[in-house]
C-alpha atoms as a PDB file:
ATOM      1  CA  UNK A   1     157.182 201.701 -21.165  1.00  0.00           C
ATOM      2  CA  UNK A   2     158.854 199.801 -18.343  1.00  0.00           C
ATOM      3  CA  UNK A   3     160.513 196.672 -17.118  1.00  0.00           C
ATOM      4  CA  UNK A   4     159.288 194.219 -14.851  1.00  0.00           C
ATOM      5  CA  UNK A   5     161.996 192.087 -13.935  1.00  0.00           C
ATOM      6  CA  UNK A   6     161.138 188.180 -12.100  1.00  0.00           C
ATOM      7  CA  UNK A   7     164.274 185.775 -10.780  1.00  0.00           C
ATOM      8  CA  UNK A   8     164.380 182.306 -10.172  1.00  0.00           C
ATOM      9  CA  UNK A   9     165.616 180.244  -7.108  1.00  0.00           C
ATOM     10  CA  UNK A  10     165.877 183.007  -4.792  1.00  0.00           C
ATOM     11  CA  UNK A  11     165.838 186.550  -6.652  1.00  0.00           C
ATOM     12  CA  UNK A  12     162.639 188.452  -6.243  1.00  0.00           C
ATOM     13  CA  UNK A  13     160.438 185.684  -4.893  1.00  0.00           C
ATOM     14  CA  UNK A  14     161.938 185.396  -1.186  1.00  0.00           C
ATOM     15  CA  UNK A  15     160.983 181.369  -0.355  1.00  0.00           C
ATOM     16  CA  UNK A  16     161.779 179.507   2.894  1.00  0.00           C
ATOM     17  CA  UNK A  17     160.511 176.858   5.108  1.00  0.00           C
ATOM     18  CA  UNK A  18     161.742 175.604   8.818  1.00  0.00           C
ATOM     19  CA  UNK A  19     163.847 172.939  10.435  1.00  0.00           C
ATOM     20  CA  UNK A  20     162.658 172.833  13.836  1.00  0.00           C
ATOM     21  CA  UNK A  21     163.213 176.326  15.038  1.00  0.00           C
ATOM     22  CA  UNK A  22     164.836 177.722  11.828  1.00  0.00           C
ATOM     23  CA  UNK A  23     164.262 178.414   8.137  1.00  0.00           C
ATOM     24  CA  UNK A  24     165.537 176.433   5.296  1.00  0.00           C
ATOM     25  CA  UNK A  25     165.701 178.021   2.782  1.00  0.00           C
ATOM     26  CA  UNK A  26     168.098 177.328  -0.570  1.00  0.00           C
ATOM     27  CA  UNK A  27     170.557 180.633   0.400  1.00  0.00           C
ATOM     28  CA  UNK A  28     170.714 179.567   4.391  1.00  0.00           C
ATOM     29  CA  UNK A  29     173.054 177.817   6.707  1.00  0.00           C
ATOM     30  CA  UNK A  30     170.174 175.578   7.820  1.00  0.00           C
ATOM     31  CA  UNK A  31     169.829 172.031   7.009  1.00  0.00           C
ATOM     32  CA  UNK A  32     166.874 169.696   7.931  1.00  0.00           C
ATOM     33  CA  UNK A  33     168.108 166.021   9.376  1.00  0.00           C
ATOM     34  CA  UNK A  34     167.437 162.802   7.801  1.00  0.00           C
ATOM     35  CA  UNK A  35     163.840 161.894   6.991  1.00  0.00           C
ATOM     36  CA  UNK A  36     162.427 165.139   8.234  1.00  0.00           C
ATOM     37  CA  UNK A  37     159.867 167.289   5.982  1.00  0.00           C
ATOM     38  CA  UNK A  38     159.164 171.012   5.880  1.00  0.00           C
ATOM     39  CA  UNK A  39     155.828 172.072   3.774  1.00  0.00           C
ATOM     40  CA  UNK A  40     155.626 175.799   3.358  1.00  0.00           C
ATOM     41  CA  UNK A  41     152.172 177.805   1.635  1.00  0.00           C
ATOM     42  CA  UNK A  42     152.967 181.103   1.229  1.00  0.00           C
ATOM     43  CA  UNK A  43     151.548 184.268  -0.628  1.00  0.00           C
ATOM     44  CA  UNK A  44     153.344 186.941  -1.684  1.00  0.00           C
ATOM     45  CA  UNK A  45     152.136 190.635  -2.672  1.00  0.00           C
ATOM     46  CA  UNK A  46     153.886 193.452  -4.703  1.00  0.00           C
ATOM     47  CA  UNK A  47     153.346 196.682  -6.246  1.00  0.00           C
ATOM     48  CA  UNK A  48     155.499 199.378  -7.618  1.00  0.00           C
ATOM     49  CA  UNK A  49     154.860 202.919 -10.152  1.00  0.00           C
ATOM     50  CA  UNK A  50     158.652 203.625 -10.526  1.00  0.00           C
ATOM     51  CA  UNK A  51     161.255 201.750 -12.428  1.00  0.00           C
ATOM     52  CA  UNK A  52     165.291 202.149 -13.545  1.00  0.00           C
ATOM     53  CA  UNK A  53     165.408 203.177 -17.229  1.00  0.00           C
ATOM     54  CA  UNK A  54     168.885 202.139 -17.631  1.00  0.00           C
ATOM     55  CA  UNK A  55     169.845 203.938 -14.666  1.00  0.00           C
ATOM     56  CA  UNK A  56     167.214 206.797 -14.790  1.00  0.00           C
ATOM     57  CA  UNK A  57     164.343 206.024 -12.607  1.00  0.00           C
ATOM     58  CA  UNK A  58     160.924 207.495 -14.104  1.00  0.00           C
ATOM     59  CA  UNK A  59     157.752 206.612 -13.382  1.00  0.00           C
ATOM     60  CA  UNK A  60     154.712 204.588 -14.762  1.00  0.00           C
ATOM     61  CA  UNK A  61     152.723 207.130 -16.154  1.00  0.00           C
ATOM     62  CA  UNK A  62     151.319 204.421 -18.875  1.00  0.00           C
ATOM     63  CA  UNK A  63     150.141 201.931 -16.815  1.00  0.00           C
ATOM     64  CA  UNK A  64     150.117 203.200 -13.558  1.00  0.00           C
ATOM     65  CA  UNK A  65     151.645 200.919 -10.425  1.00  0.00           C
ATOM     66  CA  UNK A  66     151.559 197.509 -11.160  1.00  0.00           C
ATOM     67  CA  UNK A  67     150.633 194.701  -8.772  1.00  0.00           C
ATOM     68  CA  UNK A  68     152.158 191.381  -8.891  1.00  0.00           C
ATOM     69  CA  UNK A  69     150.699 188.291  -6.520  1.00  0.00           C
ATOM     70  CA  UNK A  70     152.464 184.794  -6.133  1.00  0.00           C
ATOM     71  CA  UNK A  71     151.137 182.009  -4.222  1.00  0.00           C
ATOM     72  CA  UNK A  72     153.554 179.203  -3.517  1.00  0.00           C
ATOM     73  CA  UNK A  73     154.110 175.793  -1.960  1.00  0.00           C
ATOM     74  CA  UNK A  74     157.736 174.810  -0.975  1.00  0.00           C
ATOM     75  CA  UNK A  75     158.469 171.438   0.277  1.00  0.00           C
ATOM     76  CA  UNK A  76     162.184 170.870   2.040  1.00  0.00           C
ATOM     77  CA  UNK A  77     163.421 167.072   3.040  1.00  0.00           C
ATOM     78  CA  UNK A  78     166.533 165.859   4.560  1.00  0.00           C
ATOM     79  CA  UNK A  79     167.566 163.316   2.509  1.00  0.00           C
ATOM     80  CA  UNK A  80     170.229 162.646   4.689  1.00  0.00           C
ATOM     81  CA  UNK A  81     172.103 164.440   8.096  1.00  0.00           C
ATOM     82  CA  UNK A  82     174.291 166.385   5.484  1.00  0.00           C
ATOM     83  CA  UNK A  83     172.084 167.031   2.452  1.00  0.00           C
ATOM     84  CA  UNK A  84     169.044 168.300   1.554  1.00  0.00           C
ATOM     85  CA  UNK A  85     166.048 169.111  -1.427  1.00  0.00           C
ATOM     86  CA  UNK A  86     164.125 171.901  -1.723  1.00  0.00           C
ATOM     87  CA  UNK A  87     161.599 172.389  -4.155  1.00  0.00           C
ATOM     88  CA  UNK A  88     159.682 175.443  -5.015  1.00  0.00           C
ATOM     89  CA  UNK A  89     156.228 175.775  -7.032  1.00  0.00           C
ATOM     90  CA  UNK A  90     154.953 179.263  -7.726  1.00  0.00           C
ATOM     91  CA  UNK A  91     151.462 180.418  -8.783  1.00  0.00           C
ATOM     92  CA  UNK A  92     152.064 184.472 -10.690  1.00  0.00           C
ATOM     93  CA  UNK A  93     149.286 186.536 -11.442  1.00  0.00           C
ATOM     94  CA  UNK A  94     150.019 190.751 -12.575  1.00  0.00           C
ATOM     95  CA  UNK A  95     148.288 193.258 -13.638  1.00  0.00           C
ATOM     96  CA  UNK A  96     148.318 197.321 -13.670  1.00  0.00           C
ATOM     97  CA  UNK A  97     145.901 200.062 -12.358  1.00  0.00           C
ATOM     98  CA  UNK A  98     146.242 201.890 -15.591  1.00  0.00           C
ATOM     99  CA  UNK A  99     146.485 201.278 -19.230  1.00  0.00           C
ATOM    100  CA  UNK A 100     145.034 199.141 -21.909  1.00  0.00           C
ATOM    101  CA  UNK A 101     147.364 195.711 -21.519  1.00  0.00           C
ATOM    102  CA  UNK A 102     146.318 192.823 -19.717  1.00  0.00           C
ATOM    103  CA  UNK A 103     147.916 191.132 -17.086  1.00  0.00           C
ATOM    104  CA  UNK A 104     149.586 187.101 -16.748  1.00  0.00           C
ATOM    105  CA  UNK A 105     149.145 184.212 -14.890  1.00  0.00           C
ATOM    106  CA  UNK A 106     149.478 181.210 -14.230  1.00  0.00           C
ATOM    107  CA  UNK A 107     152.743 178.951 -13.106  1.00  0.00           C
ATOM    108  CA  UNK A 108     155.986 179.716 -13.481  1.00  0.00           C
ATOM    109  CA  UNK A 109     159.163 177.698 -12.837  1.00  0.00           C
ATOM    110  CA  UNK A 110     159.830 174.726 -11.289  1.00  0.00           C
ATOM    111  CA  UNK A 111     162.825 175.254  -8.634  1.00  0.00           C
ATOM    112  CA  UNK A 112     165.440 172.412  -7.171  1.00  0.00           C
ATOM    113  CA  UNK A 113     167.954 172.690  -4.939  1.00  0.00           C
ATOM    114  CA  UNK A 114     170.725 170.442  -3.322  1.00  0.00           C
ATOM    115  CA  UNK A 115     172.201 171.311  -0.527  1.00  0.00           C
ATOM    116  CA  UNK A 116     174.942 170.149   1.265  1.00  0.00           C
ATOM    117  CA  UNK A 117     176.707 170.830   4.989  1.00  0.00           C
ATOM    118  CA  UNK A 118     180.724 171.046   3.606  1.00  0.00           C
ATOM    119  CA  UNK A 119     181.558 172.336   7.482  1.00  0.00           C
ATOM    120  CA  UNK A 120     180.501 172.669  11.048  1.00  0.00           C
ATOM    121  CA  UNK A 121     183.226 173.690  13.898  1.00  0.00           C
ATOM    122  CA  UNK A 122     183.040 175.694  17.090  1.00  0.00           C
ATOM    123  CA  UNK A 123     184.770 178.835  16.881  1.00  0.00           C
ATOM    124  CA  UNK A 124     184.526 181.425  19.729  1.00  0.00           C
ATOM    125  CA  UNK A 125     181.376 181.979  21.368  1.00  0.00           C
ATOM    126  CA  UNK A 126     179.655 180.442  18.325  1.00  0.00           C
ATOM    127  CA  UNK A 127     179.544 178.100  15.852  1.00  0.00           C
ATOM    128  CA  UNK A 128     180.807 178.375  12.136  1.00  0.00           C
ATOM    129  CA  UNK A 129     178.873 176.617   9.169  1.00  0.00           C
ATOM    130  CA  UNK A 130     179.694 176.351   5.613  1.00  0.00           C
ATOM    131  CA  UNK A 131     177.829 175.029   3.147  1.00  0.00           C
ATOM    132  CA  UNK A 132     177.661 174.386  -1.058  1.00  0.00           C
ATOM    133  CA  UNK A 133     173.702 174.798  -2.972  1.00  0.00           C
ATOM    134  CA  UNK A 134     173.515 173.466  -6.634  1.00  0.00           C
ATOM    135  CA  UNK A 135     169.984 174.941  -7.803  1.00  0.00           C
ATOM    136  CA  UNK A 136     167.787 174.283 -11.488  1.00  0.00           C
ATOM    137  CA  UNK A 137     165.015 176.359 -12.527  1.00  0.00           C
ATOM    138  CA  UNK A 138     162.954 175.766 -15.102  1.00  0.00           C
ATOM    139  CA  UNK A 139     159.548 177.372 -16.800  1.00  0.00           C
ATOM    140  CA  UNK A 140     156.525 175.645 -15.926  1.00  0.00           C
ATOM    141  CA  UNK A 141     154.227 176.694 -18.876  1.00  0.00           C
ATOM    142  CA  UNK A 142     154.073 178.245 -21.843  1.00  0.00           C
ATOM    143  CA  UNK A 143     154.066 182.098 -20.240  1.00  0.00           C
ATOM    144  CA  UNK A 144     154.423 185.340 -22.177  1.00  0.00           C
ATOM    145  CA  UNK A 145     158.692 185.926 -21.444  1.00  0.00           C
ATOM    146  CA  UNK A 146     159.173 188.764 -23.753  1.00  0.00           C
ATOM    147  CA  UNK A 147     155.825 190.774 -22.474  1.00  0.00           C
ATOM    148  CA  UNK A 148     157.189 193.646 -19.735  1.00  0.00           C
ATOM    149  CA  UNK A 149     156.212 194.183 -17.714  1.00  0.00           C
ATOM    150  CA  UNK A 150     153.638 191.849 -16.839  1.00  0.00           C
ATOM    151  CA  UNK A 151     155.594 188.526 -17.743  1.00  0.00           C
ATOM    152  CA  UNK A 152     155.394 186.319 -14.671  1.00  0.00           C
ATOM    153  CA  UNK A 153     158.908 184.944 -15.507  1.00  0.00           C
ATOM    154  CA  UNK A 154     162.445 185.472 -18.249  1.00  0.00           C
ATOM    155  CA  UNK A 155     161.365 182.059 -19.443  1.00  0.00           C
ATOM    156  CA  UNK A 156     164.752 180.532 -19.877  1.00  0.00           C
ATOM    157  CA  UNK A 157     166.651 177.417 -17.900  1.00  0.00           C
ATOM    158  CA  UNK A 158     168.727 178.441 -14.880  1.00  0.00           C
ATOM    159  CA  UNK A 159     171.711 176.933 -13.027  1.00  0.00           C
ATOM    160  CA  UNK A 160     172.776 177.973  -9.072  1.00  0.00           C
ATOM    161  CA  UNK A 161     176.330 177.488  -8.087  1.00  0.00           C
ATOM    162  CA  UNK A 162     176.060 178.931  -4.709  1.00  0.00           C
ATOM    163  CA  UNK A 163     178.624 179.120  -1.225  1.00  0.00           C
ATOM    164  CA  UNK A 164     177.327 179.912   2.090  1.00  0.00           C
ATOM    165  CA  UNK A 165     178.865 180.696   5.116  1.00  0.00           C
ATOM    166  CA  UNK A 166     177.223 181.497   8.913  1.00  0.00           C
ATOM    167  CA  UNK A 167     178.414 182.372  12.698  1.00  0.00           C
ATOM    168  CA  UNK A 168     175.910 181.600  15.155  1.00  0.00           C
ATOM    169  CA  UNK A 169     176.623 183.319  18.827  1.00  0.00           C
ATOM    170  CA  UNK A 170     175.429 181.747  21.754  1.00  0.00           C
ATOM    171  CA  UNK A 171     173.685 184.505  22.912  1.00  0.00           C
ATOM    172  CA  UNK A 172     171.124 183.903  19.955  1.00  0.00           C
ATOM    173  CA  UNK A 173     172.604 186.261  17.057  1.00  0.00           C
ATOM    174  CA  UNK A 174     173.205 185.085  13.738  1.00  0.00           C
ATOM    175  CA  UNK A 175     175.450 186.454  10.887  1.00  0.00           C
ATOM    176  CA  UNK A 176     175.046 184.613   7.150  1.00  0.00           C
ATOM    177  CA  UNK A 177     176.113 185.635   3.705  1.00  0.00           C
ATOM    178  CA  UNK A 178     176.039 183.577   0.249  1.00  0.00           C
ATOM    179  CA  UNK A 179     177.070 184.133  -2.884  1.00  0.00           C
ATOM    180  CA  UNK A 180     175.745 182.482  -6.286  1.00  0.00           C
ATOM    181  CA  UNK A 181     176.753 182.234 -10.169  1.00  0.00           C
ATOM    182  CA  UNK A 182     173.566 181.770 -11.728  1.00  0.00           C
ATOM    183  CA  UNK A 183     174.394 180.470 -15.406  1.00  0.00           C
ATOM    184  CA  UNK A 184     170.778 181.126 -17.667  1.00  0.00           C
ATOM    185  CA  UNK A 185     170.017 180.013 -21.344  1.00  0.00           C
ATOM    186  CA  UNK A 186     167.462 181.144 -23.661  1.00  0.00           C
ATOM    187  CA  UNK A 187     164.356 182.411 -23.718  1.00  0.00           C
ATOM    188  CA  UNK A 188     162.298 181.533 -26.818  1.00  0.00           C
ATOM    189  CA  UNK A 189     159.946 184.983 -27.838  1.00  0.00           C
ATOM    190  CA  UNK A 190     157.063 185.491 -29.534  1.00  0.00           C
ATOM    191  CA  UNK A 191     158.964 187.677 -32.417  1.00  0.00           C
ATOM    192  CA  UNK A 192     161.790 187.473 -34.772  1.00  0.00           C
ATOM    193  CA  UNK A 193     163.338 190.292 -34.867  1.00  0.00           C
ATOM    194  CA  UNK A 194     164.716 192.352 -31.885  1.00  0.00           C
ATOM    195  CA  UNK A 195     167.493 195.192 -31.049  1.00  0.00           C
ATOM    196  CA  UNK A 196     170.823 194.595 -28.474  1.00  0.00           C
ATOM    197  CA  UNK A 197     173.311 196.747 -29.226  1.00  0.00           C
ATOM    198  CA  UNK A 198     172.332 195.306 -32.577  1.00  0.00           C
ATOM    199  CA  UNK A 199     169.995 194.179 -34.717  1.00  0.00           C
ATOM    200  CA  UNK A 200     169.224 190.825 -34.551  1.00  0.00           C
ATOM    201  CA  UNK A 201     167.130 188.216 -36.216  1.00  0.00           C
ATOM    202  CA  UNK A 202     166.056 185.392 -33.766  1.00  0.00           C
ATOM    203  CA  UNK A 203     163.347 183.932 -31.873  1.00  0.00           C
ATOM    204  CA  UNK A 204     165.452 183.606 -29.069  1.00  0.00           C
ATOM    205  CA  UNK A 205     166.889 185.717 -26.614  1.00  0.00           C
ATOM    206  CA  UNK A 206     170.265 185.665 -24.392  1.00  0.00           C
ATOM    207  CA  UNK A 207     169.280 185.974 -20.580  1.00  0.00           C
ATOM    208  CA  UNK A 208     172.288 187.057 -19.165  1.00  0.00           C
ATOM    209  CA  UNK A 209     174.243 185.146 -16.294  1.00  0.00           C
ATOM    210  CA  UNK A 210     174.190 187.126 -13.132  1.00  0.00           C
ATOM    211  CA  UNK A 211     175.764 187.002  -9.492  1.00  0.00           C
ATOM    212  CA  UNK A 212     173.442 186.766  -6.544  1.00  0.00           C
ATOM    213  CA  UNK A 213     174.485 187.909  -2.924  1.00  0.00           C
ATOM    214  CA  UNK A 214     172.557 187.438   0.183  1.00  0.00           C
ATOM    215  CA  UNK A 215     173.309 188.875   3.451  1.00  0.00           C
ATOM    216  CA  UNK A 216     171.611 189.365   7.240  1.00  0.00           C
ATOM    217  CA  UNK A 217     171.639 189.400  10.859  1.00  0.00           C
ATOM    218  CA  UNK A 218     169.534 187.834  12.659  1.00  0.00           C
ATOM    219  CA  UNK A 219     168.448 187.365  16.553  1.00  0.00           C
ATOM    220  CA  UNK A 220     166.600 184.344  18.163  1.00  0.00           C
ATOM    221  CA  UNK A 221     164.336 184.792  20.927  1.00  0.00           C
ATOM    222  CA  UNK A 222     162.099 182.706  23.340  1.00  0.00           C
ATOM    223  CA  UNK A 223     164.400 179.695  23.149  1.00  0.00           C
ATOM    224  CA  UNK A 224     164.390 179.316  19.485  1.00  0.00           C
ATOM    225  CA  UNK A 225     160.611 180.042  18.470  1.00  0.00           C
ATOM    226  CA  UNK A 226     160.958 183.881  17.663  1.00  0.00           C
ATOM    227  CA  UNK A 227     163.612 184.904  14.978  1.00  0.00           C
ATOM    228  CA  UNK A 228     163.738 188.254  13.996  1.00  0.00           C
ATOM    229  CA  UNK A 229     166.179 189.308  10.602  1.00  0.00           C
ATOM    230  CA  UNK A 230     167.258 191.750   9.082  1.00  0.00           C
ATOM    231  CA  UNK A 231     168.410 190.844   4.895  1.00  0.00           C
ATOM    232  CA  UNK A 232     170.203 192.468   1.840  1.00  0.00           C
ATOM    233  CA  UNK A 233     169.918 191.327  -1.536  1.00  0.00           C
ATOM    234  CA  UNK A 234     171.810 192.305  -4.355  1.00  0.00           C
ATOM    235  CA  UNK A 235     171.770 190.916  -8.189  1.00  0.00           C
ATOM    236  CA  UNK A 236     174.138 191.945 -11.006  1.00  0.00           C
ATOM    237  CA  UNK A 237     174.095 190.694 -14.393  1.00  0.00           C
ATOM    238  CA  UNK A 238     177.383 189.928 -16.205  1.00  0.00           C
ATOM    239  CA  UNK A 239     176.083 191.974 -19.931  1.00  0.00           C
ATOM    240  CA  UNK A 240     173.158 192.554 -21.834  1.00  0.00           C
ATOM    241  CA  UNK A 241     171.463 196.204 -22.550  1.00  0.00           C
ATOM    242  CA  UNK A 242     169.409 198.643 -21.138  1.00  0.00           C
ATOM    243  CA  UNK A 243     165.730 199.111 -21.724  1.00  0.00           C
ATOM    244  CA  UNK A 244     165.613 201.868 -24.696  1.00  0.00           C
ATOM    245  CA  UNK A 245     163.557 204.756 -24.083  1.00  0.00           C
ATOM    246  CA  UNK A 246     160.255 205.057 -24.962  1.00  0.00           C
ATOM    247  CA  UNK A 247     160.431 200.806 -25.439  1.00  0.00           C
ATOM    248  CA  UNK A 248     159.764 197.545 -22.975  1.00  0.00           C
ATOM    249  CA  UNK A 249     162.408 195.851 -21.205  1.00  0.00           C
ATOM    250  CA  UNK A 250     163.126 192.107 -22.704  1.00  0.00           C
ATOM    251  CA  UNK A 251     165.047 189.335 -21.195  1.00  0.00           C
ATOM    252  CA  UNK A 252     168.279 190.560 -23.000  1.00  0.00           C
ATOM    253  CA  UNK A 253     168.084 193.085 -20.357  1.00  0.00           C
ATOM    254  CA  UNK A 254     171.414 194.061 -18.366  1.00  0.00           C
ATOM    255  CA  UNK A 255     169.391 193.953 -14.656  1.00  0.00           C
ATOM    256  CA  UNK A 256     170.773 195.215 -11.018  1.00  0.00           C
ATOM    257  CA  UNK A 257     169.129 194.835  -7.959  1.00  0.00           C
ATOM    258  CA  UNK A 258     169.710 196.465  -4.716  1.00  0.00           C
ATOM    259  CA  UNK A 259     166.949 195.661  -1.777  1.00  0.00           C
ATOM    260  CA  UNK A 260     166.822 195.450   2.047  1.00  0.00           C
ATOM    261  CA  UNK A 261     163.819 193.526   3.707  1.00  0.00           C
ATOM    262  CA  UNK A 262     163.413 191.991   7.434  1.00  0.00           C
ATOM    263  CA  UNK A 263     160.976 189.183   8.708  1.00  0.00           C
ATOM    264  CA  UNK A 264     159.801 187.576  11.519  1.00  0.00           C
ATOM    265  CA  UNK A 265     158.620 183.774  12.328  1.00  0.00           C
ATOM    266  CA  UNK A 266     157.484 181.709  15.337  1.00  0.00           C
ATOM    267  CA  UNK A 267     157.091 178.415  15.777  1.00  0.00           C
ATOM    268  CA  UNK A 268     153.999 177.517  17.371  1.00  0.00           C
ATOM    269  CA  UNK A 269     154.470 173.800  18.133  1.00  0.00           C
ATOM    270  CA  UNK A 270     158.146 174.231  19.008  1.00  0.00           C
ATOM    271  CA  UNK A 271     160.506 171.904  17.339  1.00  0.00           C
ATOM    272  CA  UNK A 272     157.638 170.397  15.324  1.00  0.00           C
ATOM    273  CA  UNK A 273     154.363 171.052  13.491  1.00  0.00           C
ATOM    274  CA  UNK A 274     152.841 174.553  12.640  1.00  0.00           C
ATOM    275  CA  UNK A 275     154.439 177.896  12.332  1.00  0.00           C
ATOM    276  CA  UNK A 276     153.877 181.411  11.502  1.00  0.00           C
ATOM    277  CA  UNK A 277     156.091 183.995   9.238  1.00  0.00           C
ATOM    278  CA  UNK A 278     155.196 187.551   7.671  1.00  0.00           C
ATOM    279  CA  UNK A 279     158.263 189.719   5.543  1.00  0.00           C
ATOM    280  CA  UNK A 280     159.000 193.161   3.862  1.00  0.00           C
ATOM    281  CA  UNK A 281     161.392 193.515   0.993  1.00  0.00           C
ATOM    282  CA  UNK A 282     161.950 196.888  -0.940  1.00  0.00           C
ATOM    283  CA  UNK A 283     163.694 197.498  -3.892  1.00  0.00           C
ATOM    284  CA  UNK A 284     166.202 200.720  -3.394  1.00  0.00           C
ATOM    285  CA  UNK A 285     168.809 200.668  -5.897  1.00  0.00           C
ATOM    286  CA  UNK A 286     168.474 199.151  -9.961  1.00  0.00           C
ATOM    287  CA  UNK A 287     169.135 199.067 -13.236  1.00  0.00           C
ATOM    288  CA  UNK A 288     166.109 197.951 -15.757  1.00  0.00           C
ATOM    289  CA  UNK A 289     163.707 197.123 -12.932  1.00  0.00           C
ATOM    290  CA  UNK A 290     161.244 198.062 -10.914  1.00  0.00           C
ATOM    291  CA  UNK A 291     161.354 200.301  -7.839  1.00  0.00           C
ATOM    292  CA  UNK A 292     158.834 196.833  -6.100  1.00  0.00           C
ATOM    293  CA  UNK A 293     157.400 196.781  -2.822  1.00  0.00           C
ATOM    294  CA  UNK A 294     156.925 193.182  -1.381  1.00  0.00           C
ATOM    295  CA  UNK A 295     154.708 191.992   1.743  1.00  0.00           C
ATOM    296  CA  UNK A 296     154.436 188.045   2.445  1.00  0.00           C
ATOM    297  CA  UNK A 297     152.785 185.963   4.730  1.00  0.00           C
ATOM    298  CA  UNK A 298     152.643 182.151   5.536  1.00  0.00           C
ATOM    299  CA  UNK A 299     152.451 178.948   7.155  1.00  0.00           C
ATOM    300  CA  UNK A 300     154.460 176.357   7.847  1.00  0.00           C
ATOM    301  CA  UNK A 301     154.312 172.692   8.643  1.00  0.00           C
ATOM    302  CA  UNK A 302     157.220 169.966   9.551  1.00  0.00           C
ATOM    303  CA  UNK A 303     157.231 166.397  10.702  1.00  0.00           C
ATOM    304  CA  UNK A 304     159.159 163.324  10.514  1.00  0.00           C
ATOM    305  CA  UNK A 305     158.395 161.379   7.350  1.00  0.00           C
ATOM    306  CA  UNK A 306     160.867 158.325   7.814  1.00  0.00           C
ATOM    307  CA  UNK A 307     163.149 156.988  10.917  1.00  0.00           C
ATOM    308  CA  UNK A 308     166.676 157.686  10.386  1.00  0.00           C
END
């Protein structure tokens, strides 16, 4: 069978929102300013019929290519000039073209973030930015973790210790990279018994901590209302096994993700109200995942919710 692999705070579900002409997103070098409110709807469509056995990619003959949907509302406040919270609420639904097995849906975790400006200075032609992200996920509802690979979710707890760090030109390009810890605890299954690298007789399953690194370039255009990007993504997890053949993946699973993507906003209203965004991510490297294909599209709305 095959393995279906869904993050938290930033892995496979790609979230953001704006602060006046930019996005805010938990993994950026944006920040919103004090009392200012970014709502973002988004939906989110995937497919793939290949996956990384281990490190052998084969493909779905036994269910086909599998589709996975996500709606989700992100809200993004500036709680003061230096600090924000982001909060992230998705909607999963999957399900395959082949096969007997049903799909799942319904919500999945609950995602905060903190995020803090540690640094601004002029540098050059540009300006330098760091900044610190302290993230929590946490499952939503009682979901299926230990059914690959249509689980919406590992079902387990997550902590983000994340850096970032961004140059922004004058002429309008952008360079940004991050890098995150992500700490996870324990997903309870619907079994007792299970193999890695052992047998082992538990209802509960080891998800295993992981780094997360985010990269791109960016350009903006038409005085800040058109940004074009270009991303990488990359997630390695610290241990845990590989899917064994002829089985399902599991949470225990030791997963590696390699994927490029690019999007595109504008910002109708300027510096406030509605805005536009479509992306493309695609999965081209793994280990115990899926070989996913991922269009989004959505809409954007910001305001001022309170004077400074």
């Amino acid at each position: 069978m095959n393995k279906y692999f869904k993050s938290s705070i930033g892995l496979i579900v790609f979230y953001l929102c704006i602060k006046s002409a930019y996005a805010q997103m938990p993994w950026d070098e944006v920040k919103m300013g004090k009392g200012e409110v970014c709502i973002a709807m988004i939906y989110e469509h995937g497919v793939w019929n290949q996956y990384w056995e281990g490190n052998f990619l084969r493909k779905n003959d036994n269910i086909g290519t599998l589709t996975r949907q996500a709606g989700m509302v992100m809200v993004a406040a500036g709680l003061t000039e230096r600090i924000n919270l982001i909060a992230i609420v998705p909607y999963v639904a999957t399900e395959a073209s082949g096969g007997t097995q049903k799909g799942q849906s319904g919500l999945q975790d609950l995602n905060l973030s903190l995020k803090a400006e540690l640094l601004k200075r002029r540098v050059g032609t540009g300006n330098i930015t760091l900044l610190s992200n302290v993230s929590y996920a946490t499952p939503m509802s009682q979901y299926l973790s230990d059914y690959a690979p249509f689980s919406i979710g590992f079902g387990a707890p997550e902590l983000g210790l994340r850096g970032i760090a961004a140059y922004k030109l004058d002429n309008g390009l952008i360079f940004r990279s991050a890098l995150a810890y992500l700490i996870r605890g324990q997903a309870e299954v619907e079994r007792d018994y299970y193999y890695n690298n052992g047998s082992i007789y538990s209802q509960y399953m080891d998800v295993p901590n992981a780094l997360n690194f985010h990269a791109a370039i960016g350009y903006w255009a038409m005085n800040n209302q058109l940004r074009l990007e270009l991303t990488y993504m990359s997630l390695n997890c610290l241990s845990g096994d590989d899917i064994r053949p002829y089985n399902s993946g599991q949470p225990t699973n030791k997963t590696e993700v390699e994927q490029i993507g690019s999007w595109v906003q504008y910002y109708i209203n300027g510096r406030k109200g509605l805005g536009v965004l479509a992306y493309y991510n695609q999965v081209i490297g793994g280990r115990n995942i899926g070989k996913n294909a991922t269009l989004g599209i959505g809409i954007t709305y910001q305001f001022q919710a309170f004077n400074h």
